[in-house]
C-alpha atoms as a PDB file:
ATOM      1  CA  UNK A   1      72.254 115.251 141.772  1.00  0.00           C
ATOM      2  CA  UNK A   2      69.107 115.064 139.349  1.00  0.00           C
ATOM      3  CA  UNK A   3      66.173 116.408 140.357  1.00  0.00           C
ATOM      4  CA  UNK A   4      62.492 116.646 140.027  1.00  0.00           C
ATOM      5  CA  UNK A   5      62.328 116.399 136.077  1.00  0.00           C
ATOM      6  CA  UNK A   6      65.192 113.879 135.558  1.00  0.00           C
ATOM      7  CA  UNK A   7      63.744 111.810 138.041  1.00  0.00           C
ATOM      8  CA  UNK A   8      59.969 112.047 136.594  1.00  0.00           C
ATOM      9  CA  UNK A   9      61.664 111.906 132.767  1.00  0.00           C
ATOM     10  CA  UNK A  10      63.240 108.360 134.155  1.00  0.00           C
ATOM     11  CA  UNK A  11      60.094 107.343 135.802  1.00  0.00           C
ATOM     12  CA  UNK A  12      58.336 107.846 132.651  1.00  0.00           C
ATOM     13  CA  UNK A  13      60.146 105.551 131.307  1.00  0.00           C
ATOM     14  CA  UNK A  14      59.775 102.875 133.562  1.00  0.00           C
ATOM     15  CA  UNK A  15      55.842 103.215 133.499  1.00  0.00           C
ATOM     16  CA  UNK A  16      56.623 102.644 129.703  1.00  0.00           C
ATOM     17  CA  UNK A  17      58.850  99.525 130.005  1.00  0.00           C
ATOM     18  CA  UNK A  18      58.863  97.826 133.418  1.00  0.00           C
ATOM     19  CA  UNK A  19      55.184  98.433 135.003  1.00  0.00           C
ATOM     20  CA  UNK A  20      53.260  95.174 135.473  1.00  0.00           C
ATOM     21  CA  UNK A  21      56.130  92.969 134.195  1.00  0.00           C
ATOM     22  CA  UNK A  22      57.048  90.052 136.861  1.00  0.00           C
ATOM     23  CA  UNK A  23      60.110  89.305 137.636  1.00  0.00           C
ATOM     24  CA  UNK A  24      62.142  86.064 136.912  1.00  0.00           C
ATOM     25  CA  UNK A  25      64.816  86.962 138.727  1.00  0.00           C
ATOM     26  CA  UNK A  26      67.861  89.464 139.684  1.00  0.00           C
ATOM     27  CA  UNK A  27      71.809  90.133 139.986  1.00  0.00           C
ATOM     28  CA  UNK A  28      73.676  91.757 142.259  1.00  0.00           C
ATOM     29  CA  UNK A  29      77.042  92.353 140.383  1.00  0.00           C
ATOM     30  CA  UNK A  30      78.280  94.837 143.207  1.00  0.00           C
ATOM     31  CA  UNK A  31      77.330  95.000 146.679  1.00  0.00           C
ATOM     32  CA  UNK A  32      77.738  98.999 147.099  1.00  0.00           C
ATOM     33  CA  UNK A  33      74.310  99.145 145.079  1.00  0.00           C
ATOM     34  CA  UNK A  34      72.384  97.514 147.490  1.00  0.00           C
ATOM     35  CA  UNK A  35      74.187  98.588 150.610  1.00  0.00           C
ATOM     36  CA  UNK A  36      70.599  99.825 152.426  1.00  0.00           C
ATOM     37  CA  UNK A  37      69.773  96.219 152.349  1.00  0.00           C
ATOM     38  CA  UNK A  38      71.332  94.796 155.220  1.00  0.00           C
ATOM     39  CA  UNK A  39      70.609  91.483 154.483  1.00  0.00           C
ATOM     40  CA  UNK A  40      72.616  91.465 151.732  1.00  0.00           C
ATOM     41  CA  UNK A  41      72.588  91.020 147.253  1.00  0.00           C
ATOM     42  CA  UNK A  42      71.139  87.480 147.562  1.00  0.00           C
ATOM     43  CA  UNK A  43      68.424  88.303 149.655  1.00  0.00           C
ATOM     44  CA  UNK A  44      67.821  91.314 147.525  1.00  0.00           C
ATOM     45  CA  UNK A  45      67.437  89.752 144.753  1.00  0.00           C
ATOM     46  CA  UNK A  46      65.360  86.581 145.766  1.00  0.00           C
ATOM     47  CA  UNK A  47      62.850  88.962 147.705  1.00  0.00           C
ATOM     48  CA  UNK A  48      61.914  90.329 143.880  1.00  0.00           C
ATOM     49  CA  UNK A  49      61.269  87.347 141.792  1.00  0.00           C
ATOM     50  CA  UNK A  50      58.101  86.520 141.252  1.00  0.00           C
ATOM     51  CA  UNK A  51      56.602  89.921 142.042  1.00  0.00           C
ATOM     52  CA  UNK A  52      54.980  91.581 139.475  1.00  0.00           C
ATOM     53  CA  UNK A  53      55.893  95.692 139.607  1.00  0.00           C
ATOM     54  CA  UNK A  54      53.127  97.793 140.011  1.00  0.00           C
ATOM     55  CA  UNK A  55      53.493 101.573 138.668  1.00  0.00           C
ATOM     56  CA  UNK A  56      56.372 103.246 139.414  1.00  0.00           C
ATOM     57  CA  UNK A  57      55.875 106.482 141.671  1.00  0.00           C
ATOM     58  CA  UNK A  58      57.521 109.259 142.486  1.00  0.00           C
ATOM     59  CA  UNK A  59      58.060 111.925 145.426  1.00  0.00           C
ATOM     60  CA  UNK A  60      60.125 114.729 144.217  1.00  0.00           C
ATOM     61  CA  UNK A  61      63.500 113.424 144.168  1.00  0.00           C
ATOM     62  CA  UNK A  62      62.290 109.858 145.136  1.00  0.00           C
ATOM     63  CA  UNK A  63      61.345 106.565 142.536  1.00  0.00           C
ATOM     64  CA  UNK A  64      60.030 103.411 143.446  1.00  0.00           C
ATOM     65  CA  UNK A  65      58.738 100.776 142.211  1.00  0.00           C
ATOM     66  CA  UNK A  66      55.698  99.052 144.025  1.00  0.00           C
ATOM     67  CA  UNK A  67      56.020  95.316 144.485  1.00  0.00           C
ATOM     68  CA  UNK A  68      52.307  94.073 143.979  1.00  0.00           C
ATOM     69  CA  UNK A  69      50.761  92.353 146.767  1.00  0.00           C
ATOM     70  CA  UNK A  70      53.276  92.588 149.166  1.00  0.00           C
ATOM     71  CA  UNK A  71      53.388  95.784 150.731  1.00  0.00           C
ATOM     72  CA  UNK A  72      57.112  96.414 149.664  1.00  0.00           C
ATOM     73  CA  UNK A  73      58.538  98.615 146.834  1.00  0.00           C
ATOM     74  CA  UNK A  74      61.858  98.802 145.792  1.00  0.00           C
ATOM     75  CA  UNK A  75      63.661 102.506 146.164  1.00  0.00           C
ATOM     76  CA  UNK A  76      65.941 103.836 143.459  1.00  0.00           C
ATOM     77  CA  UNK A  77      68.658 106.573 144.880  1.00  0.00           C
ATOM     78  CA  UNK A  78      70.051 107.697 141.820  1.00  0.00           C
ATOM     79  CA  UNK A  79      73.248 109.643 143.325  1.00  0.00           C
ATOM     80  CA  UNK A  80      75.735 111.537 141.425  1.00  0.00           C
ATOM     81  CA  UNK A  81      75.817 109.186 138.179  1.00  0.00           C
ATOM     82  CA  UNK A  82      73.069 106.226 138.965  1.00  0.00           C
ATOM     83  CA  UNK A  83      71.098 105.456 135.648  1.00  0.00           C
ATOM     84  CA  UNK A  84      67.813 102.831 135.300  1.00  0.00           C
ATOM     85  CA  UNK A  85      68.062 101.319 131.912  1.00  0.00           C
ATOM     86  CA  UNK A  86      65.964  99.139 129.872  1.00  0.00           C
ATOM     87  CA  UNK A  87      67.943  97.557 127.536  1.00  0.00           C
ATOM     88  CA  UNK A  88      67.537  94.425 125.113  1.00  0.00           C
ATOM     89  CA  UNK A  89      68.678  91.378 126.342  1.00  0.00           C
ATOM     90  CA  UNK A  90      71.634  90.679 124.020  1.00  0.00           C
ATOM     91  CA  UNK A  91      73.189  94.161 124.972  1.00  0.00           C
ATOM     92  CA  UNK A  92      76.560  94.197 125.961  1.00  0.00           C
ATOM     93  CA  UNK A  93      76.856  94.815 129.818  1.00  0.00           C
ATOM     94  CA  UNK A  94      77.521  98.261 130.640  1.00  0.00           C
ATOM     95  CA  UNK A  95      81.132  99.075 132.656  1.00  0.00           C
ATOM     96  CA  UNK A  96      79.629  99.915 135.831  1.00  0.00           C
ATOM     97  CA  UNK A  97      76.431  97.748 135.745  1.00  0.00           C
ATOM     98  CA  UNK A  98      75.433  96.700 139.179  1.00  0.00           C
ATOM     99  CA  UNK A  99      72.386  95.216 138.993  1.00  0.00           C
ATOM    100  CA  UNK A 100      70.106  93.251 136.269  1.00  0.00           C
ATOM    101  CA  UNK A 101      66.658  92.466 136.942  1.00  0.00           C
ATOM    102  CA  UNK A 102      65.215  89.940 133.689  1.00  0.00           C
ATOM    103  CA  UNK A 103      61.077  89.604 133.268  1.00  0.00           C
ATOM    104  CA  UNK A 104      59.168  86.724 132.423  1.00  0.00           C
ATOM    105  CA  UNK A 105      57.524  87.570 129.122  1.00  0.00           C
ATOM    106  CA  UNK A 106      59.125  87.717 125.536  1.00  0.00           C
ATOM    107  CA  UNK A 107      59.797  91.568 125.540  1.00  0.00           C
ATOM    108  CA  UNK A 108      63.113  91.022 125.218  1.00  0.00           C
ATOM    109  CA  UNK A 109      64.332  93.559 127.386  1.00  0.00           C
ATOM    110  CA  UNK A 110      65.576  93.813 131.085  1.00  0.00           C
ATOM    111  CA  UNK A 111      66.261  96.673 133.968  1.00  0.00           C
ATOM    112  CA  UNK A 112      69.669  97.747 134.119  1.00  0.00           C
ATOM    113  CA  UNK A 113      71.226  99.524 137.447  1.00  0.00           C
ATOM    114  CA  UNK A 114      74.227 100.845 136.100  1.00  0.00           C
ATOM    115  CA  UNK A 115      76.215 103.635 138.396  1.00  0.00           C
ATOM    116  CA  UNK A 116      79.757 104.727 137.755  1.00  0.00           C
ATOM    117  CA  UNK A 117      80.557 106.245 141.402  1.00  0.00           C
ATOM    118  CA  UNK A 118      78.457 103.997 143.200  1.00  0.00           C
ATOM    119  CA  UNK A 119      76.873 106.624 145.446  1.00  0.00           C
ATOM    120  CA  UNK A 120      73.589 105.816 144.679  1.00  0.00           C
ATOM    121  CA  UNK A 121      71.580 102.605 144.667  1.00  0.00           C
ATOM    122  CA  UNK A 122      68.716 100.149 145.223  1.00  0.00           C
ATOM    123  CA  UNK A 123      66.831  99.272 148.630  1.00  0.00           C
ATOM    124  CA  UNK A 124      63.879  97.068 149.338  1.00  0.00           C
ATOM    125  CA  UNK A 125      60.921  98.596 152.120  1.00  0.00           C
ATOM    126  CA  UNK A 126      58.128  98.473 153.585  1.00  0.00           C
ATOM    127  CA  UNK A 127      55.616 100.902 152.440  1.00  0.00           C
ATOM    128  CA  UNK A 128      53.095 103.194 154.036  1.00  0.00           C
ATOM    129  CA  UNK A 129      49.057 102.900 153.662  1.00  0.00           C
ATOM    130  CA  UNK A 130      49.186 105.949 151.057  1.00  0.00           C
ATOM    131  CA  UNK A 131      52.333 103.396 149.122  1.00  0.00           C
ATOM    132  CA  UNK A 132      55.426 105.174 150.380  1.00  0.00           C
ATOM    133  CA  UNK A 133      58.562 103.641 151.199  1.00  0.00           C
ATOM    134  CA  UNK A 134      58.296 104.372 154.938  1.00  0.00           C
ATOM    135  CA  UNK A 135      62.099 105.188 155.000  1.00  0.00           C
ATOM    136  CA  UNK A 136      60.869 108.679 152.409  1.00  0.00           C
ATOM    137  CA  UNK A 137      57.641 109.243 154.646  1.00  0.00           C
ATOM    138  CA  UNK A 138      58.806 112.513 155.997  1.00  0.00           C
ATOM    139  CA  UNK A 139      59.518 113.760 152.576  1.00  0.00           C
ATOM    140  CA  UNK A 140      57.051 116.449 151.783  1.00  0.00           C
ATOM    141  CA  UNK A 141      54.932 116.509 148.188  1.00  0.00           C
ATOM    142  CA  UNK A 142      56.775 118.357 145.530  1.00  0.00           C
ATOM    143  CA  UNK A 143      55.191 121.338 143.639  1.00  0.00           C
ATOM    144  CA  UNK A 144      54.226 119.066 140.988  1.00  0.00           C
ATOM    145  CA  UNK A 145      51.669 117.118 142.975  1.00  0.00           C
ATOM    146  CA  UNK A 146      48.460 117.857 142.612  1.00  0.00           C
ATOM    147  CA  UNK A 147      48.002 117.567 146.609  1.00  0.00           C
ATOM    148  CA  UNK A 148      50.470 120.095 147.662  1.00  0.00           C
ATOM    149  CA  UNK A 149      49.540 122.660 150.234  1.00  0.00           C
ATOM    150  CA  UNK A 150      50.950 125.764 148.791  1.00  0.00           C
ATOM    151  CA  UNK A 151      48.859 127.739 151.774  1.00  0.00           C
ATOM    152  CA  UNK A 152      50.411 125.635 154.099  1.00  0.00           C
ATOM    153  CA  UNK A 153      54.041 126.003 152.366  1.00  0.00           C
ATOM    154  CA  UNK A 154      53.201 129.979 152.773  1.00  0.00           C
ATOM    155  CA  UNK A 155      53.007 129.675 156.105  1.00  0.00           C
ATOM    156  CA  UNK A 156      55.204 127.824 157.121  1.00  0.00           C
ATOM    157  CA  UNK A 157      58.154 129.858 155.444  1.00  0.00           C
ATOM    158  CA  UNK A 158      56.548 132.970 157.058  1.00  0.00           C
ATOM    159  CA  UNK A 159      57.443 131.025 160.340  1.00  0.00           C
ATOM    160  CA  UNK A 160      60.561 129.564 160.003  1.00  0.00           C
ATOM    161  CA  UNK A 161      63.681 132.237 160.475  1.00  0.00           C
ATOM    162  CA  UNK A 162      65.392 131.040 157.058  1.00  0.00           C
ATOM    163  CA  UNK A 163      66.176 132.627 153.446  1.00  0.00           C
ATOM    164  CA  UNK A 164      64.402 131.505 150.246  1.00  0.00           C
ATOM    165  CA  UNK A 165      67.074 128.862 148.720  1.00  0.00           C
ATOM    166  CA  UNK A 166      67.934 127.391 151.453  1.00  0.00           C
ATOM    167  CA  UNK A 167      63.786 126.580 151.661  1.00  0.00           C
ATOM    168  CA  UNK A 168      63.550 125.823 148.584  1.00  0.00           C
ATOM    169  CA  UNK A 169      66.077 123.175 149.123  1.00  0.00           C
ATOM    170  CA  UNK A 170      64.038 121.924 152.419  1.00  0.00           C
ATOM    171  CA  UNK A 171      62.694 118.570 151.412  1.00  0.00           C
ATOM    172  CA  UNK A 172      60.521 118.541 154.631  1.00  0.00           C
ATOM    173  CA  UNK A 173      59.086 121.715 153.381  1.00  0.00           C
ATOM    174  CA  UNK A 174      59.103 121.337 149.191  1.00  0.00           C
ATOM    175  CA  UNK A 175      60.576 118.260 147.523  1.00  0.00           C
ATOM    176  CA  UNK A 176      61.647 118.002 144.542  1.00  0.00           C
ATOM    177  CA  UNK A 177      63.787 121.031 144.011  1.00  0.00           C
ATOM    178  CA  UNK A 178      67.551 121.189 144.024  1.00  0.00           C
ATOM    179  CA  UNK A 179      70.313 123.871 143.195  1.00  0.00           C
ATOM    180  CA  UNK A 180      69.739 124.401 139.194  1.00  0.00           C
ATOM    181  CA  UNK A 181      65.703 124.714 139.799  1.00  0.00           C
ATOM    182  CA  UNK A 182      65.942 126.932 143.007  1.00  0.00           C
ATOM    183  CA  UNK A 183      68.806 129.445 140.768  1.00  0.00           C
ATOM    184  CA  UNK A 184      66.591 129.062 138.066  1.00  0.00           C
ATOM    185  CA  UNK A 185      62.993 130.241 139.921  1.00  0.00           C
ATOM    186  CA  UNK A 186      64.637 132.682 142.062  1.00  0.00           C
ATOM    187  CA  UNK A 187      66.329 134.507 138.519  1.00  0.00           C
ATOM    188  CA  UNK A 188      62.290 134.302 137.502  1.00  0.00           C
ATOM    189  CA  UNK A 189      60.941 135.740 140.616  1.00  0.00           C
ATOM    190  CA  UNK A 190      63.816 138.666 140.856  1.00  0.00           C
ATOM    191  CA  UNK A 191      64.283 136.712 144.712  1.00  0.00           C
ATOM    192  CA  UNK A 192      68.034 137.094 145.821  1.00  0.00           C
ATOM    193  CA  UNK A 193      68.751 133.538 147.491  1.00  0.00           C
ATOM    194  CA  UNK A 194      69.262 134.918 150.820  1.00  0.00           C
ATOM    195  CA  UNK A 195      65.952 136.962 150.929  1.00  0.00           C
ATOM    196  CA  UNK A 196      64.470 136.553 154.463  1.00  0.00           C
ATOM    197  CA  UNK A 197      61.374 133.798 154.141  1.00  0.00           C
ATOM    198  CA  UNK A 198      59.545 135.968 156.456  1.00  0.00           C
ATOM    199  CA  UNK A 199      59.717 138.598 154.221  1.00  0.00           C
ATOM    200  CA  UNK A 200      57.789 137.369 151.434  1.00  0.00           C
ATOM    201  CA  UNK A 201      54.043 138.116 151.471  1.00  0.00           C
ATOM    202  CA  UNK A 202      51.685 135.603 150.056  1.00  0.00           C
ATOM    203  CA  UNK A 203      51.404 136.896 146.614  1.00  0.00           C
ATOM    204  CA  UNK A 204      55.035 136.658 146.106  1.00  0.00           C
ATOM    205  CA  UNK A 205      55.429 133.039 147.372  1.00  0.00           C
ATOM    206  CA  UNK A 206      52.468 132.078 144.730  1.00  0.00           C
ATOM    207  CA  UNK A 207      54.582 133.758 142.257  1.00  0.00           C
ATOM    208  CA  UNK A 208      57.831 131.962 143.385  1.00  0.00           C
ATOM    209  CA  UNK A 209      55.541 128.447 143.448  1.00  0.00           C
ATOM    210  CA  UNK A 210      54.501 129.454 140.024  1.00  0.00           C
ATOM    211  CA  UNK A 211      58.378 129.633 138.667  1.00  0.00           C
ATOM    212  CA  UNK A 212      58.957 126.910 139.965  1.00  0.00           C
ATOM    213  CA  UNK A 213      55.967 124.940 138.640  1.00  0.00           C
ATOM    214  CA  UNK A 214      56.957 126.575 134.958  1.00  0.00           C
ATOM    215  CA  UNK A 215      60.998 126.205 134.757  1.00  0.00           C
ATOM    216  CA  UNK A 216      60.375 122.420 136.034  1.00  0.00           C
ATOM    217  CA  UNK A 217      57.800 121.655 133.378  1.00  0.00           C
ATOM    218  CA  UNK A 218      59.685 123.140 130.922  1.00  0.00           C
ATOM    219  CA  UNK A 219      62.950 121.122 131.776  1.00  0.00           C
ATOM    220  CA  UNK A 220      60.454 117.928 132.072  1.00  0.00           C
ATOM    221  CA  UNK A 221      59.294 119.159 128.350  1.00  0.00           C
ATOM    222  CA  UNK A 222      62.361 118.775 126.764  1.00  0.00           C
ATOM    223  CA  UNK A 223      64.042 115.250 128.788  1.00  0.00           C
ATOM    224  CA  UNK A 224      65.212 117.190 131.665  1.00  0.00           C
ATOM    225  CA  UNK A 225      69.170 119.478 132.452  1.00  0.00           C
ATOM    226  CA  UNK A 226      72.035 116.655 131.204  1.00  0.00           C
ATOM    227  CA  UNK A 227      75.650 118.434 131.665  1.00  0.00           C
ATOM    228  CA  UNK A 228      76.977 115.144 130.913  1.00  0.00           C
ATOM    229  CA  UNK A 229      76.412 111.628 129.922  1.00  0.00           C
ATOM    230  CA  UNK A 230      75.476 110.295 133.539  1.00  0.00           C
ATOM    231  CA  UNK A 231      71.927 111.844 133.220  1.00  0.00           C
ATOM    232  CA  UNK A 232      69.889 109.792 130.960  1.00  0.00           C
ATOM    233  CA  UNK A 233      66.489 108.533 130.568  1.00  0.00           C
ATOM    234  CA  UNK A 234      65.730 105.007 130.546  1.00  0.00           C
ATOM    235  CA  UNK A 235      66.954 104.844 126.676  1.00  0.00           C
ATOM    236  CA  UNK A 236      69.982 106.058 127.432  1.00  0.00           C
ATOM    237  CA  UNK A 237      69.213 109.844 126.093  1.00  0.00           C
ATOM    238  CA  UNK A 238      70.445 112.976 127.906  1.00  0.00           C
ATOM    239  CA  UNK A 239      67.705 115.909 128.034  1.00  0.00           C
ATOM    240  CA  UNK A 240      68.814 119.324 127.096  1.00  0.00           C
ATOM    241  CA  UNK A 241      67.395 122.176 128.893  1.00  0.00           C
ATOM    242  CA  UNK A 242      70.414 123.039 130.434  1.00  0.00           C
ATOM    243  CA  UNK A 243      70.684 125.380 126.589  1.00  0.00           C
ATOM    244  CA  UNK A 244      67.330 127.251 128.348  1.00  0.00           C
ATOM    245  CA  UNK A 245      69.535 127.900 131.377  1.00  0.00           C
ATOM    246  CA  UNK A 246      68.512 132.056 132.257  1.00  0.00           C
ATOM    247  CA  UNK A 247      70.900 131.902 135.794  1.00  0.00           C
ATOM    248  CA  UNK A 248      72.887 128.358 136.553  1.00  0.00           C
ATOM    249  CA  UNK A 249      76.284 128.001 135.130  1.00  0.00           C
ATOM    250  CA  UNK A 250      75.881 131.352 132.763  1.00  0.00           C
ATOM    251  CA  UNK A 251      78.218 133.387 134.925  1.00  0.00           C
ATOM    252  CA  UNK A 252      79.949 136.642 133.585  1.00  0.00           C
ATOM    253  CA  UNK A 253      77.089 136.019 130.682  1.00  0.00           C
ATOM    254  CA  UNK A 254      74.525 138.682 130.507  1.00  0.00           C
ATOM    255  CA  UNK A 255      70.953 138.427 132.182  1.00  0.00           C
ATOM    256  CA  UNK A 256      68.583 137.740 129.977  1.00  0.00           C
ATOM    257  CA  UNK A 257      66.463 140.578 130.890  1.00  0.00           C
ATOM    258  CA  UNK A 258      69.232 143.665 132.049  1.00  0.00           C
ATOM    259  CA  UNK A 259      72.564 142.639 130.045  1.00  0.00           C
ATOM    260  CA  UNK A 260      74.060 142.934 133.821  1.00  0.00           C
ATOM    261  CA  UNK A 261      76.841 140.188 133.591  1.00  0.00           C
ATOM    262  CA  UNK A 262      75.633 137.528 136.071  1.00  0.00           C
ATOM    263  CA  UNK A 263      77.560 136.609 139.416  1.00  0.00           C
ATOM    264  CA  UNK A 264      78.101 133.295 141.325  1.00  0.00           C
ATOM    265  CA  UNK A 265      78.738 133.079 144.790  1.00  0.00           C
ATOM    266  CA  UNK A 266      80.012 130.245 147.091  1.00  0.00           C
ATOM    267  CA  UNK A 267      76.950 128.873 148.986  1.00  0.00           C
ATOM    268  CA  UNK A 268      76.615 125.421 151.192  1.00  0.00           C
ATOM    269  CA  UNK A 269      78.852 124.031 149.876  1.00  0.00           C
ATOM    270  CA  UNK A 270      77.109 124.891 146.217  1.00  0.00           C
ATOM    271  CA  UNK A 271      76.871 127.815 143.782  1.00  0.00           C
ATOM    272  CA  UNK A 272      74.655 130.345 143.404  1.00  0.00           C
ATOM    273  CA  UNK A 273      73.796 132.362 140.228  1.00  0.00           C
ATOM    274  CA  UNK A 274      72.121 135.814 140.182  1.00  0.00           C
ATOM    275  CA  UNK A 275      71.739 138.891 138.720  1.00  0.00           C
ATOM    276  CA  UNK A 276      73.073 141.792 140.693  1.00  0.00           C
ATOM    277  CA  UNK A 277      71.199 143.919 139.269  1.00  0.00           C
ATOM    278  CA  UNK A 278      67.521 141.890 139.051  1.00  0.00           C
ATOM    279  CA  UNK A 279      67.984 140.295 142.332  1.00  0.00           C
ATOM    280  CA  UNK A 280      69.218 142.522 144.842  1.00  0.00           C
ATOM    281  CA  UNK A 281      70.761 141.080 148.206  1.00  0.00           C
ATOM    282  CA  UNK A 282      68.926 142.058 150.966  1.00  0.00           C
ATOM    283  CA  UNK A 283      69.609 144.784 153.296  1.00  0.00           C
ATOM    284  CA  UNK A 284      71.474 143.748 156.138  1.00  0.00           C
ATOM    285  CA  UNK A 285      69.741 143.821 159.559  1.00  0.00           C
ATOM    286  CA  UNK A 286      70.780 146.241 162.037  1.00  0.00           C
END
């Protein structure tokens, strides 16, 4: 699943090519990418045409795009392999294109929804007063946001009988941040993933906050973590931090910082990567 930086890279792009363009109108070329709509491809697409799209926005893992003057936005769940391109009219359709959207002006390009396992997709709501689709209001600001409450994040992990990954991966608590990120902050902060949250004092969550504010910049820096093709920007171009990489996917390589060859470990479903040695596993409780 992409997170924070491939989602922001994307939206980028979108405040490049799509903001304040109206809309002449849409296709639906497969109903699985607009499933969330209930009422249907035809009604998704005639409820867009016409509007002029305000700037897209983003909530950690979460893009819209504002419909202007009506209180709506349009949600993009990206999925496993879901890609938003902006592509020149005459361009061959893609494969696994599922939607088209087509502007009135002479750009000469369109929006592209084009997802190969169809686990993502597109969905029209209402939005909050502060312009959130009210279907993402619980979601919690991401530690990009100027606006987050890192005090408040403090405190609430001091409360909450849980380990550090699995709150890292809390989108009620932190959004944003998702199995690559969490490895790679934790490898930064010398955290073991099932460190008690209670445990951690205050200085060490604003170090944590601070690894994770640094590895996701840096991934934004350079176009985001592609391990294949699916994760693009809206040209079509994979990022490459995943060659920065210091714990996911390097295991049996040496850490970075002790040589110790670095582990994996089955967890929710997932992976985790550590150092044995840098990130020591708890003690268990008696």
């Amino acid at each position: 699943m992409p997170e924070l930086p491939e989602v922001e890279v994307v939206r980028r792009g979108l405040e490049r090519w799509v903001a304040h363009r109206t809309v002449a109108d849409a296709e639906v070329l497969h109903p699985r990418a607009v499933r969330r709509h209930i009422a249907g491809g035809d009604d998704f697409a005639g409820r867009l045409k016409g509007h002029r799209v305000g700037t897209p926005s983003r909530r950690g893992k979460y893009l819209w795009l504002p419909l202007e003057d009506t209180g709506q936005a349009v949600l993009a769940h990206l999925g496993m392999s879901g890609q938003l391109l902006v592509q020149p009219h005459e361009t061959p359709a893609e494969k696994h294109l599922r939607v088209r959207v087509r502007f009135a002006d002479s750009l000469g390009t369109e929006l592209r929804f084009v997802d190969q396992r169809t686990f993502g997709g597109l969905s029209l709501h209402d939005t909050t007063p502060d312009g959130l689709p009210d279907v993402i209001g619980h979601i919690a600001r991401d530690p990009l946001d100027p606006l987050f409450d890192a005090e408040a994040f403090h405190l609430a992990l001091r409360r909450r009988r849980t380990t550090v990954k699995r709150a890292l991966l809390d989108q009620s608590l932190i959004s944003g941040v998702g199995n690559i990120y969490a490895d790679e902050a934790l490898w930064r902060s010398r955290l073991h993933y099932e460190r008690p949250t209670a445990t951690l004092t205050r200085p060490r969550t604003t170090e944590l906050l601070g690894h994770v504010r640094d590895v996701m910049n840096a991934a934004l820096a350079v176009g985001g973590t592609s391990f294949d093709s699916l994760y693009v920007n809206v040209n079509g171009e994979s990022g490459y931090f995943d060659r920065s990489l210091d714990a996911y996917g390097r295991e049996g390589l040496p850490c970075r910082r002790c040589a110790t060859p670095m582990r994996r470990r089955p967890w929710m479903n997932r992976s985790s990567y550590f150092c044995p040695k840098c990130q020591r596993a708890p003690r268990p409780t008696p």
